[in-house]
C-alpha atoms as a PDB file:
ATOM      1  CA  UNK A   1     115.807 124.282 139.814  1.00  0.00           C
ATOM      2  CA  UNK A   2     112.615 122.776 140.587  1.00  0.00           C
ATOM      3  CA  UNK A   3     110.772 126.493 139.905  1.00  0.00           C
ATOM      4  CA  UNK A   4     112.500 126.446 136.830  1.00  0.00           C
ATOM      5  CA  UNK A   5     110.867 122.997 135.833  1.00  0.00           C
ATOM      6  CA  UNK A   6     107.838 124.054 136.804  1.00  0.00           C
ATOM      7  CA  UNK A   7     107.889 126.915 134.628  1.00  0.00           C
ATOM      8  CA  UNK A   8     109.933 125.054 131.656  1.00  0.00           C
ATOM      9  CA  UNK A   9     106.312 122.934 132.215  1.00  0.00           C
ATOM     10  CA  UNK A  10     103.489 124.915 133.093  1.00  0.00           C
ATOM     11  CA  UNK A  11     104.473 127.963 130.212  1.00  0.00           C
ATOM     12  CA  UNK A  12     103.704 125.664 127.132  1.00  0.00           C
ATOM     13  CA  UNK A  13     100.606 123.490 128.640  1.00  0.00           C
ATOM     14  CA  UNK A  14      99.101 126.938 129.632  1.00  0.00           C
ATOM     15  CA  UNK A  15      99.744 127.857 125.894  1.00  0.00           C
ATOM     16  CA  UNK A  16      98.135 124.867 124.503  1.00  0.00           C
ATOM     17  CA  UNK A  17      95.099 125.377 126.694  1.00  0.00           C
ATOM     18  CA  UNK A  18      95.142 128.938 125.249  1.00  0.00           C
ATOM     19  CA  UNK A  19      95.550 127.431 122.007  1.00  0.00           C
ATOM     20  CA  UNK A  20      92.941 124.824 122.460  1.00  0.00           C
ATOM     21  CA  UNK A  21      90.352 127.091 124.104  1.00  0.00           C
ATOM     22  CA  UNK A  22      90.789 129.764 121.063  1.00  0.00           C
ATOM     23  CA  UNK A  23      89.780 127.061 118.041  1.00  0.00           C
ATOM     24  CA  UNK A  24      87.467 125.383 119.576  1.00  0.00           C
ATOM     25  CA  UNK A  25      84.660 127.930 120.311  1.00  0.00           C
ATOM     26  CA  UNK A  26      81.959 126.802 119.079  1.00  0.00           C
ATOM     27  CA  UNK A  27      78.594 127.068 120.803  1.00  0.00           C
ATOM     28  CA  UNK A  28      77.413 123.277 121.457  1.00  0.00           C
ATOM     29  CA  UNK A  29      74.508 121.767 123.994  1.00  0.00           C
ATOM     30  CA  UNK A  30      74.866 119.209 126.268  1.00  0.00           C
ATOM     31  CA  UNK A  31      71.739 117.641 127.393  1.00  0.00           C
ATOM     32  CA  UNK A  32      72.011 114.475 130.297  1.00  0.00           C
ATOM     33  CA  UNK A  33      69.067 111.939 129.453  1.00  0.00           C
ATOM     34  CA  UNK A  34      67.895 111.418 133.318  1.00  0.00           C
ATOM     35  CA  UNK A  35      68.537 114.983 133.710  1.00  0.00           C
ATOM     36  CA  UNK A  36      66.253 117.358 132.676  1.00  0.00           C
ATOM     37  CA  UNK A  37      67.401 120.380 131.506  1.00  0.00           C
ATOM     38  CA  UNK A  38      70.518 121.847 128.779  1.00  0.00           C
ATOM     39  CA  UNK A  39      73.396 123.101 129.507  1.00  0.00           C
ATOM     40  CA  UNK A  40      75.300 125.656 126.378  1.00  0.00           C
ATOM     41  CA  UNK A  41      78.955 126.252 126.709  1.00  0.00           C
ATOM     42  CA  UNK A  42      81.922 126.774 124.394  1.00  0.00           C
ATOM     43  CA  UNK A  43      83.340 123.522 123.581  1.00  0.00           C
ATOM     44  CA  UNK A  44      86.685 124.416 125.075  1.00  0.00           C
ATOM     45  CA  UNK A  45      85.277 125.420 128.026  1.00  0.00           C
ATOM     46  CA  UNK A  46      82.785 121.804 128.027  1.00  0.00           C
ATOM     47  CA  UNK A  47      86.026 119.610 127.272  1.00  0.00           C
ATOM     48  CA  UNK A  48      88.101 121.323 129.651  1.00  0.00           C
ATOM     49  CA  UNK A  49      85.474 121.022 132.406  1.00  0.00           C
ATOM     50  CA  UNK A  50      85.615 117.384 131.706  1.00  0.00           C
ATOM     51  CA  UNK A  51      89.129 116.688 131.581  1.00  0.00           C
ATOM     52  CA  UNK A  52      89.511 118.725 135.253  1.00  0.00           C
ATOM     53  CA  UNK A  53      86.045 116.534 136.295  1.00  0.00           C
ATOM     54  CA  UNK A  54      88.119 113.207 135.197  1.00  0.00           C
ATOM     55  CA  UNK A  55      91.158 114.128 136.944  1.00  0.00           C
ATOM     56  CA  UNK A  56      89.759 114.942 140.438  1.00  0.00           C
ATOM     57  CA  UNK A  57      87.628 111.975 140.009  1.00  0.00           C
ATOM     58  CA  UNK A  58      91.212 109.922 139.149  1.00  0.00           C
ATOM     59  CA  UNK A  59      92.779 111.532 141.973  1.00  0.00           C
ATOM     60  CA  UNK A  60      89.625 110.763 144.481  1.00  0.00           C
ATOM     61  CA  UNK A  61      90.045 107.146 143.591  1.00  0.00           C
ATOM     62  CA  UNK A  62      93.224 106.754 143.689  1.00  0.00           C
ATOM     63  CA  UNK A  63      93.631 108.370 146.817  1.00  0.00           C
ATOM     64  CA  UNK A  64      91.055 105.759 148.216  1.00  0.00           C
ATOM     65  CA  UNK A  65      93.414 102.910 146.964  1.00  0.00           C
ATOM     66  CA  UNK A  66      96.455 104.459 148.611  1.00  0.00           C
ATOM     67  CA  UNK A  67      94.288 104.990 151.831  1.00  0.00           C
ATOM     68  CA  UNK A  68      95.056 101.312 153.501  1.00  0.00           C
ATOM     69  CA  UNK A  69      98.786 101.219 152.886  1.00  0.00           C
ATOM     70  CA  UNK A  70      98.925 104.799 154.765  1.00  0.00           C
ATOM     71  CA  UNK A  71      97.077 103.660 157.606  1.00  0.00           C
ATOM     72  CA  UNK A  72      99.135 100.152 157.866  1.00  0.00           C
ATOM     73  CA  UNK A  73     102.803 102.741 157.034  1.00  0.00           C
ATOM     74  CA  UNK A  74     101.838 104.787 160.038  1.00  0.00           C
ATOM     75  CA  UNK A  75     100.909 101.745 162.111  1.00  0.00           C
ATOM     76  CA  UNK A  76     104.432  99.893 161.362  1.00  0.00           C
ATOM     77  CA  UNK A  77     105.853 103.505 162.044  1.00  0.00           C
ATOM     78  CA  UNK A  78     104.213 103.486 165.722  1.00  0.00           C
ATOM     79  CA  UNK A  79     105.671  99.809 166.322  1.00  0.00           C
ATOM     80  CA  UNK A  80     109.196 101.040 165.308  1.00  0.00           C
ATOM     81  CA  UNK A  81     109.141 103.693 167.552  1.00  0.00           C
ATOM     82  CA  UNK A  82     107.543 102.005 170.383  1.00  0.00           C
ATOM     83  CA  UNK A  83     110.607  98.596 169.814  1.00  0.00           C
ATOM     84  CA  UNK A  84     113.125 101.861 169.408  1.00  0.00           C
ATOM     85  CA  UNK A  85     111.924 103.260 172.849  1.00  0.00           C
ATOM     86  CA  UNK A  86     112.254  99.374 174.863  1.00  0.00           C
ATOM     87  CA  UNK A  87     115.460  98.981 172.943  1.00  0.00           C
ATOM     88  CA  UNK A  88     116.660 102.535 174.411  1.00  0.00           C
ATOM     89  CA  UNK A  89     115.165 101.223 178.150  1.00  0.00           C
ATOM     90  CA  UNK A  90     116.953  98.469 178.099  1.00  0.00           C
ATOM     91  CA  UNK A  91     121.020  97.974 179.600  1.00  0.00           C
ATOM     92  CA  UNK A  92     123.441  98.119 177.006  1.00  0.00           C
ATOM     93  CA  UNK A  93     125.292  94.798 176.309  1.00  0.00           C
ATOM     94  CA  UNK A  94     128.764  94.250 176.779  1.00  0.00           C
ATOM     95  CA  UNK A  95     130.697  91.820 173.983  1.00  0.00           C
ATOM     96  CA  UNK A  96     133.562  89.731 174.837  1.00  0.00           C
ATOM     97  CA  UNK A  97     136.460  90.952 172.507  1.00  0.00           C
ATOM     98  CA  UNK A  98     136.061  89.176 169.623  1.00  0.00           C
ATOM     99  CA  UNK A  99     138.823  88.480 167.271  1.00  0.00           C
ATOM    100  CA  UNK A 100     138.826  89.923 163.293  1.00  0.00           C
ATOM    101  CA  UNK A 101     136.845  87.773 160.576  1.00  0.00           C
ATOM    102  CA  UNK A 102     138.384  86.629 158.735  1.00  0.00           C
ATOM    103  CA  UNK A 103     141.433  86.152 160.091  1.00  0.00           C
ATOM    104  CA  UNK A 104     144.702  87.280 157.809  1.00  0.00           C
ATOM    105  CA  UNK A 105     145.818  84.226 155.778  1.00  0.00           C
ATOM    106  CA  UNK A 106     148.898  84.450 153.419  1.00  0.00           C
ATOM    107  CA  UNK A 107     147.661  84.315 150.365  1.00  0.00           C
ATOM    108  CA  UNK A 108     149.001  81.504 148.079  1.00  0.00           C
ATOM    109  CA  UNK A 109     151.578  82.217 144.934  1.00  0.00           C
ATOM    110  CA  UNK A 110     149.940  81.847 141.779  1.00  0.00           C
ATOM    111  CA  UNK A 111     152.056  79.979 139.014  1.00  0.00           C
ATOM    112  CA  UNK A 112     151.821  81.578 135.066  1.00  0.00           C
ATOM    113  CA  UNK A 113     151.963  79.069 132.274  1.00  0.00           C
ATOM    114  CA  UNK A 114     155.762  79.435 132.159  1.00  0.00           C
ATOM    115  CA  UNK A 115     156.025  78.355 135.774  1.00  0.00           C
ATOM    116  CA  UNK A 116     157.512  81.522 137.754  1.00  0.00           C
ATOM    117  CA  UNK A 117     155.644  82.999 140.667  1.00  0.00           C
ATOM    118  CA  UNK A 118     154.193  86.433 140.247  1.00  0.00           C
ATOM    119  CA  UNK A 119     156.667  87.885 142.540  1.00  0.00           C
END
């Protein structure tokens, strides 16, 4: 299911890259100010380049924010595992027999509006 998904997904973005790349082939230049030096690509191939740059550079980032909670995740996993272990060291308890809550009332007739029980 999940290959099919992936396919169902992957088949029409790879056709509107395809798409993309074919109309937009025009030669431009892309100079950087501090930079010196020009760089002449396709458009398709310059836009592309930057959409991949601003994705890795999304993912970097947010991989940085997510970076904390992972450590602290693994460190509450360690403590679990270490309060598991003493709990398994430890005697088992016995209970006292306790009795059923709650206990088993009757439960009370209810009266309609013409007086009879529901019996």
């Amino acid at each position: 299911m999940l290959r099919f998904l992936s396919g169902f997904i992957a088949i029409p973005a790879l056709l509107a890259v395809l798409i993309f790349g074919l109309q937009n082939s025009h030669v431009v230049t892309l100079s950087l100010w501090p930079f010196m030096g020009e760089i002449t690509l396709p458009l398709s191939i310059l836009s592309i380049g930057f959409l991949f740059l601003g994705l890795f550079f999304g993912s970097f980032f947010m991989w940085l924010t997510m970076l904390p909670l992972r450590f602290r995740a693994r460190r509450l996993q360690r403590e679990v595992s270490d309060l598991n272990e003493a709990l398994a060291e430890q005697p088992p308890v016995q209970r006292a027999a306790s009795p059923t809550f709650p206990p088993e009332r009757p439960q009370p007739k209810r009266r309609w509006l013409g007086g009879t029980s529901n019996d």
